[in-house]
N, C-alpha and C. Protein backbone atom coordinates (compact mmCIF):
# COMPACT_ATOMS: atom_id res chain seq x y z
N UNK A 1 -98.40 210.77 90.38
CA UNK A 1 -98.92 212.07 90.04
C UNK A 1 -100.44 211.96 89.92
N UNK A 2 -101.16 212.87 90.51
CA UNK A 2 -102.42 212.93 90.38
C UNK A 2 -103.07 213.62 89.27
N UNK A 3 -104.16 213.38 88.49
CA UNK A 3 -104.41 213.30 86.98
C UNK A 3 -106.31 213.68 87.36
N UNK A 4 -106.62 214.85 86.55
CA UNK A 4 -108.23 215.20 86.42
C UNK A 4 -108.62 214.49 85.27
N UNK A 5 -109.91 213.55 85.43
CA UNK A 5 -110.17 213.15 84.29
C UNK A 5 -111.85 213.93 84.00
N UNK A 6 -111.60 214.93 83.41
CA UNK A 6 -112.96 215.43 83.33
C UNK A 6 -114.02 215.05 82.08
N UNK A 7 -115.16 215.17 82.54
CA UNK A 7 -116.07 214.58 81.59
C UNK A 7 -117.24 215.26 81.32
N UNK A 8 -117.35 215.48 80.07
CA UNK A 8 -117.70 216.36 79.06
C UNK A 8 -118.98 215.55 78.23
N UNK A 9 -119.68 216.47 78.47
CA UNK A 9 -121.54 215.77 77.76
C UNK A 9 -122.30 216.75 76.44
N UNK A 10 -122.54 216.29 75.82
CA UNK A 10 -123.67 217.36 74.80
C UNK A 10 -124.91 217.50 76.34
N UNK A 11 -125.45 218.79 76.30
CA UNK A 11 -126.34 218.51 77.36
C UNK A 11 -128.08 217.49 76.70
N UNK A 12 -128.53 216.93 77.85
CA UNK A 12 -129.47 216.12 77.41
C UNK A 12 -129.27 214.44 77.14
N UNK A 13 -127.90 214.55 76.67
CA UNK A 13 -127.56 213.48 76.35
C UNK A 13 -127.54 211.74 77.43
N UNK A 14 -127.33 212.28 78.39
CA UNK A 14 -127.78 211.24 79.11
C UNK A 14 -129.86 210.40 79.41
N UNK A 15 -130.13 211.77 79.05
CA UNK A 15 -131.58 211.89 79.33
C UNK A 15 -132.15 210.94 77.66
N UNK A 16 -131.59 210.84 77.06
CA UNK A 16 -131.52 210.18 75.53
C UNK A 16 -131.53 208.52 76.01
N UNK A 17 -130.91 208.49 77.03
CA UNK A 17 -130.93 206.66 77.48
C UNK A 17 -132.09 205.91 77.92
N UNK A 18 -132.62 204.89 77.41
CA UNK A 18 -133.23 204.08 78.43
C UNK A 18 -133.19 204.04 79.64
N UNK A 19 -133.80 203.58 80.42
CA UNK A 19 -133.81 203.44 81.81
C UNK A 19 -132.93 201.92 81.68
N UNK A 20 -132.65 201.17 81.00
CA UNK A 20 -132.01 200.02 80.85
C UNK A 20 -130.61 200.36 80.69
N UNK A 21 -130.40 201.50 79.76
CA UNK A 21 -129.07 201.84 78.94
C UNK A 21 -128.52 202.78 80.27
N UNK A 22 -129.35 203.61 80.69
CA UNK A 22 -128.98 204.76 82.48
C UNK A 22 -128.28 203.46 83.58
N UNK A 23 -128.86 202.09 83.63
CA UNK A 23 -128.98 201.82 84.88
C UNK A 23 -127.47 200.62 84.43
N UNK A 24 -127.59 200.45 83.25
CA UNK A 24 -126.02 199.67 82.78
C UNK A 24 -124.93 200.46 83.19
N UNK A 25 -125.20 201.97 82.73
CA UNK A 25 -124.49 202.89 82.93
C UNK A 25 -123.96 203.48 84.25
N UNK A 26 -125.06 203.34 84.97
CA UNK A 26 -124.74 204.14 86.21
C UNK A 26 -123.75 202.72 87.09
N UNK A 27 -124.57 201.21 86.95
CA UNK A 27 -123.63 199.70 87.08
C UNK A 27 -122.18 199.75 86.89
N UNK A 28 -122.09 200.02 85.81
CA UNK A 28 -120.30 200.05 85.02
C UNK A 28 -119.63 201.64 85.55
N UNK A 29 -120.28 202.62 85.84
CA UNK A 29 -119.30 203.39 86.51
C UNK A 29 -118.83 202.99 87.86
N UNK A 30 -119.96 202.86 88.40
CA UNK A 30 -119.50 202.26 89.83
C UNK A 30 -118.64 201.33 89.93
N UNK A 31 -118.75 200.20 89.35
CA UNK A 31 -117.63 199.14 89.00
C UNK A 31 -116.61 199.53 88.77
N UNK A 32 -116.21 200.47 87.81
CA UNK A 32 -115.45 201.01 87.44
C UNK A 32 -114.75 201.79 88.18
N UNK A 33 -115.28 202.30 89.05
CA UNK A 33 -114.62 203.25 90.43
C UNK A 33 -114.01 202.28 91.71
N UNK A 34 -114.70 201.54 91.82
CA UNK A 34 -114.54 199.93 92.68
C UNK A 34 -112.80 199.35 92.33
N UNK A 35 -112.82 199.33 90.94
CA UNK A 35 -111.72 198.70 90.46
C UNK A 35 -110.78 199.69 90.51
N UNK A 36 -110.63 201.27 90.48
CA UNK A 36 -109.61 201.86 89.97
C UNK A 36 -109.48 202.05 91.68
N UNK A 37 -110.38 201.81 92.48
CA UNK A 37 -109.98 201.98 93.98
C UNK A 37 -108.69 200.81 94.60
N UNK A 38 -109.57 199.48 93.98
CA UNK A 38 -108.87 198.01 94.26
C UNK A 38 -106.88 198.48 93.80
N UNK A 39 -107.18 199.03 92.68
CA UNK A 39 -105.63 199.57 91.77
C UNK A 39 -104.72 200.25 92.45
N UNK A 40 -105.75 201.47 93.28
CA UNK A 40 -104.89 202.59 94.08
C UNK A 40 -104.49 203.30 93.01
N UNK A 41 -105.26 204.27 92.23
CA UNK A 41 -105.70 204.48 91.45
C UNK A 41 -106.81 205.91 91.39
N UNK A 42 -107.81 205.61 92.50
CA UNK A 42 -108.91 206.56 92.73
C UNK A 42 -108.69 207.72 94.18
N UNK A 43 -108.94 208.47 93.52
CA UNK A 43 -108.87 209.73 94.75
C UNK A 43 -110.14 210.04 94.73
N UNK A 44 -110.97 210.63 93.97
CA UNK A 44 -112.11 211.24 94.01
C UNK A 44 -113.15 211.38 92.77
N UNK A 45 -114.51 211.24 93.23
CA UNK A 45 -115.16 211.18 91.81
C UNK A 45 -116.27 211.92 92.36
N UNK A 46 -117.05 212.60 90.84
CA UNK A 46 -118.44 212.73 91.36
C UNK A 46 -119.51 213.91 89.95
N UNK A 47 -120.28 213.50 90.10
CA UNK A 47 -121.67 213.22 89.21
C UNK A 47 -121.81 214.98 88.97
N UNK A 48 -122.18 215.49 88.12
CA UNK A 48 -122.48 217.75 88.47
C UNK A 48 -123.58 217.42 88.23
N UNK A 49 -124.36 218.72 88.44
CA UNK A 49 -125.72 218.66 88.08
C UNK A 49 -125.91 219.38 87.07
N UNK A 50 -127.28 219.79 86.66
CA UNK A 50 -127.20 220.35 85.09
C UNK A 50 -126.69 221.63 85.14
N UNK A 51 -126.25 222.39 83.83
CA UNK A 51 -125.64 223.16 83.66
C UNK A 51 -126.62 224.76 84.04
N UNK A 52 -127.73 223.99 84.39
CA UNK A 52 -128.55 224.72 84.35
C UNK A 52 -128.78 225.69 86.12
N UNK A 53 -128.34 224.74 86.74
CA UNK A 53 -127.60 225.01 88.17
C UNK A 53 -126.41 225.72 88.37
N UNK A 54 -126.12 226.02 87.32
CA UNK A 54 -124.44 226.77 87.54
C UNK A 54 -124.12 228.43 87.79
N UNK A 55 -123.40 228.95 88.76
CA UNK A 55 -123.21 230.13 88.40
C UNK A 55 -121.77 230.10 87.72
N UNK A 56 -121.51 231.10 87.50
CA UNK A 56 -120.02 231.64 86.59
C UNK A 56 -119.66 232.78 87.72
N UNK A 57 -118.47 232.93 88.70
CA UNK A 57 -118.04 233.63 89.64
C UNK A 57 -116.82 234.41 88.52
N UNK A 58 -116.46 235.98 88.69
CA UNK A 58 -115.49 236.13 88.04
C UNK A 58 -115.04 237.63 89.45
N UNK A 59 -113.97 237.92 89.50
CA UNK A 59 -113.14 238.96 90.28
C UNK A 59 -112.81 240.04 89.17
N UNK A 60 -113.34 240.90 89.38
CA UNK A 60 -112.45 242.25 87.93
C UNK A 60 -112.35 243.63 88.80
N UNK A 61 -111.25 243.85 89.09
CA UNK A 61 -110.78 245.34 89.44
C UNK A 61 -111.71 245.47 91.46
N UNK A 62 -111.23 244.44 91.85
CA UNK A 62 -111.98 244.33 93.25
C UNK A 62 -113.66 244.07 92.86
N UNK A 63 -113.78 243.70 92.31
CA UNK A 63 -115.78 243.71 92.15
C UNK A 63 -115.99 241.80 91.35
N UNK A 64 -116.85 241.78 92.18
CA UNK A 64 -117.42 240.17 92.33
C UNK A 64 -118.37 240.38 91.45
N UNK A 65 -118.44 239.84 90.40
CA UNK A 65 -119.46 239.67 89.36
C UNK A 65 -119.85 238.33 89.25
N UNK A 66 -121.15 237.96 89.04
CA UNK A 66 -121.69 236.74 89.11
C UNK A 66 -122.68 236.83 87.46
N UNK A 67 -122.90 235.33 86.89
CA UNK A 67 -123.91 235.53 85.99
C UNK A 67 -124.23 233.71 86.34
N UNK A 68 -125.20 233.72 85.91
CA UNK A 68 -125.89 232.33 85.55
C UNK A 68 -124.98 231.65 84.25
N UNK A 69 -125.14 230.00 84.87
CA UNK A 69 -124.68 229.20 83.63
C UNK A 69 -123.02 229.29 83.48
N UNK A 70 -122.98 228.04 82.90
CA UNK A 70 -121.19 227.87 82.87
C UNK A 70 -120.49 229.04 81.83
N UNK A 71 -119.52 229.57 81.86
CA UNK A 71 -118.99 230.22 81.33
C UNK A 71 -118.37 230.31 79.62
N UNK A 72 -118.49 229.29 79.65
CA UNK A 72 -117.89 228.67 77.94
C UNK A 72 -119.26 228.12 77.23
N UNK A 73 -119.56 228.71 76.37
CA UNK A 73 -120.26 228.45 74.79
C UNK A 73 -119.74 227.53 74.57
N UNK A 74 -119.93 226.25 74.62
CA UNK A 74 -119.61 224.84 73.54
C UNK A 74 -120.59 223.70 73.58
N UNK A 75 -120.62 223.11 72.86
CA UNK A 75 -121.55 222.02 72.46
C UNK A 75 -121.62 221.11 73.63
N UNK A 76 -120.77 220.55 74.57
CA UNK A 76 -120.56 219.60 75.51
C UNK A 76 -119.94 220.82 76.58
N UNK A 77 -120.67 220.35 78.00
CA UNK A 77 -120.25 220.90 78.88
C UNK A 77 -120.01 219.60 80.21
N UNK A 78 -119.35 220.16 81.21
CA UNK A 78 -118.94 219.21 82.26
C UNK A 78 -120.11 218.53 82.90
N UNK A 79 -120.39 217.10 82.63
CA UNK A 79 -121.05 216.13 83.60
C UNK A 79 -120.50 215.74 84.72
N UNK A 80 -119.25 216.00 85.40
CA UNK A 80 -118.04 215.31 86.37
C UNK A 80 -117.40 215.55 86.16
N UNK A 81 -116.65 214.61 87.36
CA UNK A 81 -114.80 214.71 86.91
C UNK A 81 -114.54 212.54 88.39
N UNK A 82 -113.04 212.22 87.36
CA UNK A 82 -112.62 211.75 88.34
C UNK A 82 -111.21 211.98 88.72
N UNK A 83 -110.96 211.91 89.87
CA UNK A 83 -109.44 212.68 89.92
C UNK A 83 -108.67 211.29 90.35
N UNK A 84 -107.66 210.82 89.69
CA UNK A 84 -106.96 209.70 89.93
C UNK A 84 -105.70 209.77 89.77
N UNK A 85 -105.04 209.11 90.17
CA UNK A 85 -103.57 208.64 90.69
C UNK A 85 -102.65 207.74 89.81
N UNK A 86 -102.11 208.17 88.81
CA UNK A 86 -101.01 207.41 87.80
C UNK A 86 -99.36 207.65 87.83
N UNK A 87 -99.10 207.18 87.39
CA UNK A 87 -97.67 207.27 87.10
C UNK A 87 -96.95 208.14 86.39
N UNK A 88 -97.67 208.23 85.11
CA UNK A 88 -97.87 209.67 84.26
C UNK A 88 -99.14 209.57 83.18
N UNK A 89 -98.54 210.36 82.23
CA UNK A 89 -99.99 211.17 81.23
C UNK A 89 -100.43 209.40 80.43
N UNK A 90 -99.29 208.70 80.35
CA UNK A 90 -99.95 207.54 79.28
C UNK A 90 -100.75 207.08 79.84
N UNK A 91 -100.22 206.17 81.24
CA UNK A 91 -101.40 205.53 82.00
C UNK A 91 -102.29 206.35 82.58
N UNK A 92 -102.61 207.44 82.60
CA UNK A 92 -103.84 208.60 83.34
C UNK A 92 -104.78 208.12 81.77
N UNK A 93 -104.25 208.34 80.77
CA UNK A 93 -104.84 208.54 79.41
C UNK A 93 -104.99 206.74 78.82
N UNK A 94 -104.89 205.43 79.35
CA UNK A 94 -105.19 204.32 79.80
C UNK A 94 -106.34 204.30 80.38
N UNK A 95 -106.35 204.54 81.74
CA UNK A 95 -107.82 204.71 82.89
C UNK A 95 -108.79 205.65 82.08
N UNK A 96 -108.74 206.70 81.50
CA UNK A 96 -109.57 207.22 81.12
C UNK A 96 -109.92 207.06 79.91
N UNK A 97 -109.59 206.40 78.87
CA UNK A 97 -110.60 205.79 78.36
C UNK A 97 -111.07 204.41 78.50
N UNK A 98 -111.03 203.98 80.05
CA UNK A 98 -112.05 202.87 80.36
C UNK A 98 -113.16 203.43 80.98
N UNK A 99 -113.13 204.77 81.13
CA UNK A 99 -114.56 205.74 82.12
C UNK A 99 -115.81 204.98 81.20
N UNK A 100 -116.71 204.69 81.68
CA UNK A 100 -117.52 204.50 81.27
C UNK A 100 -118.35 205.35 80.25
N UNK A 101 -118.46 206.71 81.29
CA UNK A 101 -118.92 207.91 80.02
C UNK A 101 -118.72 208.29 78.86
N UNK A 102 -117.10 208.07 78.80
CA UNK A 102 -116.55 207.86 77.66
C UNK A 102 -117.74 207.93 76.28
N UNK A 103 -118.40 206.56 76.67
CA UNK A 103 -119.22 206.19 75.16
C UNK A 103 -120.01 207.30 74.97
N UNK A 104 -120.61 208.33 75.90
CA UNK A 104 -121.60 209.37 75.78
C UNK A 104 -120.48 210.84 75.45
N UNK A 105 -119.38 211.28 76.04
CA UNK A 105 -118.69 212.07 75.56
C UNK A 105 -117.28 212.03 75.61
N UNK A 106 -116.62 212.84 76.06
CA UNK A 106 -115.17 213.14 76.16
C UNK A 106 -114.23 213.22 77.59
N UNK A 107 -113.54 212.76 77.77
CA UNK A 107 -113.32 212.76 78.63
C UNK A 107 -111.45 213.82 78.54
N UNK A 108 -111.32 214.56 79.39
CA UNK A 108 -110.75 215.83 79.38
C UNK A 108 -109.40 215.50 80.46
N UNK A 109 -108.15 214.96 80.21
CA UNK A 109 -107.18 214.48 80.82
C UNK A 109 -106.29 216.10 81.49
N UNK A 110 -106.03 215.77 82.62
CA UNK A 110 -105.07 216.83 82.74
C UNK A 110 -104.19 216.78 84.16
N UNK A 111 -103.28 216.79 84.18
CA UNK A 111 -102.22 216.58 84.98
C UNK A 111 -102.55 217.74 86.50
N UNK A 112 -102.48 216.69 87.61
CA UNK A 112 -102.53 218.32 88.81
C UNK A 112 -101.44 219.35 88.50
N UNK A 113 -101.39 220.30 88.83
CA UNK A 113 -100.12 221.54 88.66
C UNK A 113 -99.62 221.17 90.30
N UNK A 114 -98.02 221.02 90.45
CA UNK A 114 -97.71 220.95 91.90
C UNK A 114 -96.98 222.04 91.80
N UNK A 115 -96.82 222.60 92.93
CA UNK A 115 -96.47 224.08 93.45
C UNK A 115 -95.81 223.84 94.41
N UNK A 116 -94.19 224.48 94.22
CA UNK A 116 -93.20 224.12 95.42
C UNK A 116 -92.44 224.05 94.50
């Protein structure tokens, strides 16, 4: 079963690192993606940009409304996601807390929905 592991930042918070503490960081994800590939394990990963880049798309009564910025008010918003391949929720919830990001925020488990 394929499993979203999304990852969740206070914004800024990466920008808080050293260039020593960024470049360990950016080291151990990659590694980390390397290995969950070696596992069979990894489907897909990848980095968002700031929240500050975001629109919010919504559909109401036939009319396309757009606004700036992610849609949800909360303290931590999405830095990524990796989408990986487990057996079920324990081992999805195993791999994800070895994400590296982890130590900077949360990481947001959730099962694909299959349809059929």
């Amino acid at each position: 079963m394929k499993y979203l592991c999304a990852v969740y930042l206070e914004p800024g918070a990466l920008q808080k690192l050293s260039a020593e503490e960024r470049a360990d960081l950016d080291r151990d994800s990659l590694a980390y993606d390397e290995e969950l590939v070696k596992k069979g394990h990894f489907v897909a990963a990848a980095a968002l940009q700031s929240t500050q880049t975001a629109k919010t798309v919504r559909s109401r009564a036939g009319r396309i409304a757009m606004t700036d910025g992610p849609f949800a008010e909360t303290k931590e918003v999405l830095g990524g996601f990796i989408f990986i391949e487990a057996r079920d929720m324990e081992e999805a919830v195993e791999i994800a807390g070895k994400i590296p990001m982890a130590k900077y925020g949360s990481i947001e488990v959730r099962p694909e929905l299959s349809i059929g």
